[in-house]
C-alpha atoms as a PDB file:
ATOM      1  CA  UNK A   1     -29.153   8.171 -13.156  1.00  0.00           C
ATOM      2  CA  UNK A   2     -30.589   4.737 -12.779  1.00  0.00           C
ATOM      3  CA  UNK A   3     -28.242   1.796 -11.892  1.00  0.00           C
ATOM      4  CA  UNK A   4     -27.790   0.740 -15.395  1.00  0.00           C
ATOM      5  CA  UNK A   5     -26.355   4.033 -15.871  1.00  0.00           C
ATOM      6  CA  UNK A   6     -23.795   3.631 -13.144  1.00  0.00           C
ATOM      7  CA  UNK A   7     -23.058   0.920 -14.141  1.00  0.00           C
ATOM      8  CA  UNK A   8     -21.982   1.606 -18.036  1.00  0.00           C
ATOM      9  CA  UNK A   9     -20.492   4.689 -16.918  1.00  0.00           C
ATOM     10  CA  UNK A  10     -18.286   2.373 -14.408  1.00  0.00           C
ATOM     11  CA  UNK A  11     -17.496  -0.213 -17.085  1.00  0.00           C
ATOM     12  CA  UNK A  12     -15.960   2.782 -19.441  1.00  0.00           C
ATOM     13  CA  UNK A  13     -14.427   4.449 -16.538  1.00  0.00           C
ATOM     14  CA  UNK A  14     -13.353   1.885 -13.732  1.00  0.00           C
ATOM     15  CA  UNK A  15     -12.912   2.864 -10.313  1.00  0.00           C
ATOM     16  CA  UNK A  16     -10.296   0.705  -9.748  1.00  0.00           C
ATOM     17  CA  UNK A  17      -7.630  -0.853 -12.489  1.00  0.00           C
ATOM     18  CA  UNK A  18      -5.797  -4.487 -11.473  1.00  0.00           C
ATOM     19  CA  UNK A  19      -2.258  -4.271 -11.019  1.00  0.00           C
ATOM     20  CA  UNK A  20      -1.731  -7.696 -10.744  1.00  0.00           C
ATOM     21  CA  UNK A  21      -3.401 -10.808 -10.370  1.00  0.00           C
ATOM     22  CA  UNK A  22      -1.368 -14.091 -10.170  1.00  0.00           C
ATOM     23  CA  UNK A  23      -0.945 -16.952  -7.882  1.00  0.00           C
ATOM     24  CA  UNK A  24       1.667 -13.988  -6.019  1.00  0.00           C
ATOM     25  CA  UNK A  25      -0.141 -10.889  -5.574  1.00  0.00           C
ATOM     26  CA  UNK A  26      -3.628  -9.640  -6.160  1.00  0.00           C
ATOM     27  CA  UNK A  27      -3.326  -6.036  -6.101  1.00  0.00           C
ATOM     28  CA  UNK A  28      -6.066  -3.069  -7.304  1.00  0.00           C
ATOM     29  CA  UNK A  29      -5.588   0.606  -7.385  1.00  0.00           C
ATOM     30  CA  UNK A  30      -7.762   3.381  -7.406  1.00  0.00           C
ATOM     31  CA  UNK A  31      -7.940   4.831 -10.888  1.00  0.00           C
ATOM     32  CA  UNK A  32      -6.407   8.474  -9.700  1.00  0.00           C
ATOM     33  CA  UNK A  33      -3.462   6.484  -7.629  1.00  0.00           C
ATOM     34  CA  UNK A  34      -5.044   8.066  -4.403  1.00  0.00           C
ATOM     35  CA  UNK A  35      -4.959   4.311  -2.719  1.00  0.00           C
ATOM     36  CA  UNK A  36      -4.085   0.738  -3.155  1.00  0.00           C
ATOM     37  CA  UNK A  37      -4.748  -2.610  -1.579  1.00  0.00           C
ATOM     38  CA  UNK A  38      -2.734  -5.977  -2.234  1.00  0.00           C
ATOM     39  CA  UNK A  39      -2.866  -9.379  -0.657  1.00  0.00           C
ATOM     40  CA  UNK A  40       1.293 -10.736  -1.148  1.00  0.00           C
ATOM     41  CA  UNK A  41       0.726 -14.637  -0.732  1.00  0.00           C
ATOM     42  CA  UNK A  42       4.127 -15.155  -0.919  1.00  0.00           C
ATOM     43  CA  UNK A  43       7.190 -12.051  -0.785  1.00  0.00           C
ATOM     44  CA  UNK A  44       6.871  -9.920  -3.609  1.00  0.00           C
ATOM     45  CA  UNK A  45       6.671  -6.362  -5.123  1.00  0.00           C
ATOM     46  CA  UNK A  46       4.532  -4.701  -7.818  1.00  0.00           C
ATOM     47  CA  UNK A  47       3.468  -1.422  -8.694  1.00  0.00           C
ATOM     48  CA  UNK A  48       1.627  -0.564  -5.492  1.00  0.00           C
ATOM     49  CA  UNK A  49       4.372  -2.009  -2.842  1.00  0.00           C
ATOM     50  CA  UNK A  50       5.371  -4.967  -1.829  1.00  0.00           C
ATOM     51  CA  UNK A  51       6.130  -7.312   1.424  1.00  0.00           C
ATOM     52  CA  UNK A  52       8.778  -9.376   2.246  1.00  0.00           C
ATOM     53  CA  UNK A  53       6.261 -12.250   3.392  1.00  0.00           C
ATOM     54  CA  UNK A  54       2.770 -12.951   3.192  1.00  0.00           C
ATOM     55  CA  UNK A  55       0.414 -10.740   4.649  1.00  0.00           C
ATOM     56  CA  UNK A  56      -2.190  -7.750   3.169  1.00  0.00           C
ATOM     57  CA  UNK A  57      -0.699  -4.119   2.387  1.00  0.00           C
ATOM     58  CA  UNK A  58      -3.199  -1.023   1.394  1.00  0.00           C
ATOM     59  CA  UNK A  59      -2.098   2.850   1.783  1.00  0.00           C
ATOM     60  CA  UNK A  60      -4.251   5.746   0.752  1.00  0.00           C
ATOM     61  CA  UNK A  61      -2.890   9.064   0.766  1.00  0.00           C
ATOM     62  CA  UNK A  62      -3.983  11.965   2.854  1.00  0.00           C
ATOM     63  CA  UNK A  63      -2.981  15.473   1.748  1.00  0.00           C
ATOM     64  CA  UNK A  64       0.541  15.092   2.980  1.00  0.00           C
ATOM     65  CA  UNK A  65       0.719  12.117   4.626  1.00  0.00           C
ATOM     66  CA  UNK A  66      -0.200   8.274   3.544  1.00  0.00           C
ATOM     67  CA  UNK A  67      -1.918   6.450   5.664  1.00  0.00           C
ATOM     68  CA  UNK A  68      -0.583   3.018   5.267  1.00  0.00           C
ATOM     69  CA  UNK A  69      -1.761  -0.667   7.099  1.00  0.00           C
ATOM     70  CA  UNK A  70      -0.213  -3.986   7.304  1.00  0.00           C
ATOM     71  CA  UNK A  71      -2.059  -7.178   8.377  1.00  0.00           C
ATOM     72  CA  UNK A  72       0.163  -9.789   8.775  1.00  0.00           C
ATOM     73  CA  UNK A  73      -0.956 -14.369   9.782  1.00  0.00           C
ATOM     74  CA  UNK A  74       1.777 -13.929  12.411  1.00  0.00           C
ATOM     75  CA  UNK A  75       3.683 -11.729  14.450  1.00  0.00           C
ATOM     76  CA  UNK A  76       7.037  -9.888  14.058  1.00  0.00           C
ATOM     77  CA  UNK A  77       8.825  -7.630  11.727  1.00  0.00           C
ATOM     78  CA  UNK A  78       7.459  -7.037   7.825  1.00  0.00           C
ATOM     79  CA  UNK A  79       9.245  -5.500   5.476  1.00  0.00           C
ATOM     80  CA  UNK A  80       7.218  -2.833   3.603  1.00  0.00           C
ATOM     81  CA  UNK A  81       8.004  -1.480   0.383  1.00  0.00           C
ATOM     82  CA  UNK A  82       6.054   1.440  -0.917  1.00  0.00           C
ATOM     83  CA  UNK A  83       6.198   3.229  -4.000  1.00  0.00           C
ATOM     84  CA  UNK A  84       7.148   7.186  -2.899  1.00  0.00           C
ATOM     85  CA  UNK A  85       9.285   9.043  -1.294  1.00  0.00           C
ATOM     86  CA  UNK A  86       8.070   9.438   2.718  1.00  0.00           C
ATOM     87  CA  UNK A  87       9.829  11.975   5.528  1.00  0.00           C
ATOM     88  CA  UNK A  88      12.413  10.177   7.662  1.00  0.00           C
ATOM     89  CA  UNK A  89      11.862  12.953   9.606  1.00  0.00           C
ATOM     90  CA  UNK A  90       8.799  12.629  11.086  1.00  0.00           C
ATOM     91  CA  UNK A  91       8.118   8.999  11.361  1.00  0.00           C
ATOM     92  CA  UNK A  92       6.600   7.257  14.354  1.00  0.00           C
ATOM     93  CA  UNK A  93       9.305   5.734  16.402  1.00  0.00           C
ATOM     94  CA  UNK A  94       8.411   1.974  16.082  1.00  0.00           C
ATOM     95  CA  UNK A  95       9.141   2.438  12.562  1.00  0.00           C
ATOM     96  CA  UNK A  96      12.669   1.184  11.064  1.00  0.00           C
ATOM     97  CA  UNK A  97      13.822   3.050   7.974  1.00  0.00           C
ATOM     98  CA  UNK A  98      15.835   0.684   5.454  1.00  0.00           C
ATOM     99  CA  UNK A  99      15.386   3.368   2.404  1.00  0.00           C
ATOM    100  CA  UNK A 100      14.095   6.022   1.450  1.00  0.00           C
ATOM    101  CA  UNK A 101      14.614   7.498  -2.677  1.00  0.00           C
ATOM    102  CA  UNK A 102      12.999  10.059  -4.742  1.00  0.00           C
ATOM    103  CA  UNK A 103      10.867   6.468  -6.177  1.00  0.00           C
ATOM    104  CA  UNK A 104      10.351   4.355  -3.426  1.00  0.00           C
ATOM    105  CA  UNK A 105      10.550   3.865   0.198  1.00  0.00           C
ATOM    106  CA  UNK A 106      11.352   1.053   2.626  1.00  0.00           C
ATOM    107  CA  UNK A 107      10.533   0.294   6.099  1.00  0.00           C
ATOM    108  CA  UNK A 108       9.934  -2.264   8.625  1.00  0.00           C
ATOM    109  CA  UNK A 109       7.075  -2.379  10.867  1.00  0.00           C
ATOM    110  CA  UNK A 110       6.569  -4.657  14.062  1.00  0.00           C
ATOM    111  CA  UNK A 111       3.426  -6.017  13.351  1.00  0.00           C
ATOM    112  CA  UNK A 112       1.134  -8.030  16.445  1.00  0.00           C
ATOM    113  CA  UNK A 113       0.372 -11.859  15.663  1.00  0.00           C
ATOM    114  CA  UNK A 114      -3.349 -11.761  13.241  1.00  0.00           C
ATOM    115  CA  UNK A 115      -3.693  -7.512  14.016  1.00  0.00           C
ATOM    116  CA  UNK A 116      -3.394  -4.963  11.776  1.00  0.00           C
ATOM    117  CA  UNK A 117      -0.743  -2.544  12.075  1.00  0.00           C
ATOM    118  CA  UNK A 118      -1.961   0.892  11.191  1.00  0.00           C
ATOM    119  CA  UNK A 119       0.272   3.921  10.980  1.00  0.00           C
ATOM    120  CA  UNK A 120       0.538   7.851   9.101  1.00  0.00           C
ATOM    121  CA  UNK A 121       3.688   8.463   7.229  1.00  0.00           C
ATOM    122  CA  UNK A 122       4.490  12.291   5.916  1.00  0.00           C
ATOM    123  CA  UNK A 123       4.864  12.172   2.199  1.00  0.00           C
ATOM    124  CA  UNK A 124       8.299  13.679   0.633  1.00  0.00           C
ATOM    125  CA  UNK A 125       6.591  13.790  -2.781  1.00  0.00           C
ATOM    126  CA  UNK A 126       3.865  11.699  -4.096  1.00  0.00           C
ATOM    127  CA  UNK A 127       4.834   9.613  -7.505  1.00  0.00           C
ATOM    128  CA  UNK A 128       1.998   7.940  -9.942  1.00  0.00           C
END
């Protein structure tokens, strides 16, 4: 298929659908809710997660797990917000459970001053 192809066959079927775009959040999501990407310019939630200050947030999920990372101006503690269920049993130590629902989860991650914090969470159940 030539480009042109592609690329009417991508404007019928997107990729990727906008979850929100405002002077907040800009947020996408893959069209089969596989993974997500959001830049919070202020402390917010939407449909793909949310932080409790600014910084970047994308998961994709993995079979059982999500793979989630974090990418914060400065250093210290975020909260993340993300929209399943994960298993409180298996978490990585440096993660701090706030909750954890058959909707959403919460957590807080200790994140290093302009790094990105990258960790694997086991899913519970996945939610679209």
């Amino acid at each position: 298929a030539s480009t042109l192809d592609k690329t009417a066959e991508a404007a019928k079927n997107p990729p990727v659908r906008i979850v929100r775009k405002d002077d907040k959040i800009h947020a996408i999501e893959k069209s089969d809710s596989s993974c997500a990407t959001g830049v919070f310019f202020d402390a917010g939630e939407c449909k793909i997660g949310g932080l409790d200050k600014p910084g970047y947030l994308a998961w994709e999920k993995k079979g059982s797990n999500v793979n989630v990372a974090v990418f914060m101006p400065e250093a210290g503690e975020v909260k993340v917000t993300l929209p399943f269920a994960i298993d409180t049993k298996k978490l990585p130590s440096s993660i701090k459970v706030k909750t954890v629902n058959d909707k959403f989860s919460t957590v807080t991650i200790t994140v290093a001053s302009r790094v990105q914090s990258t960790i694997c969470l086991p899913l519970i159940s996945a939610n679209k």
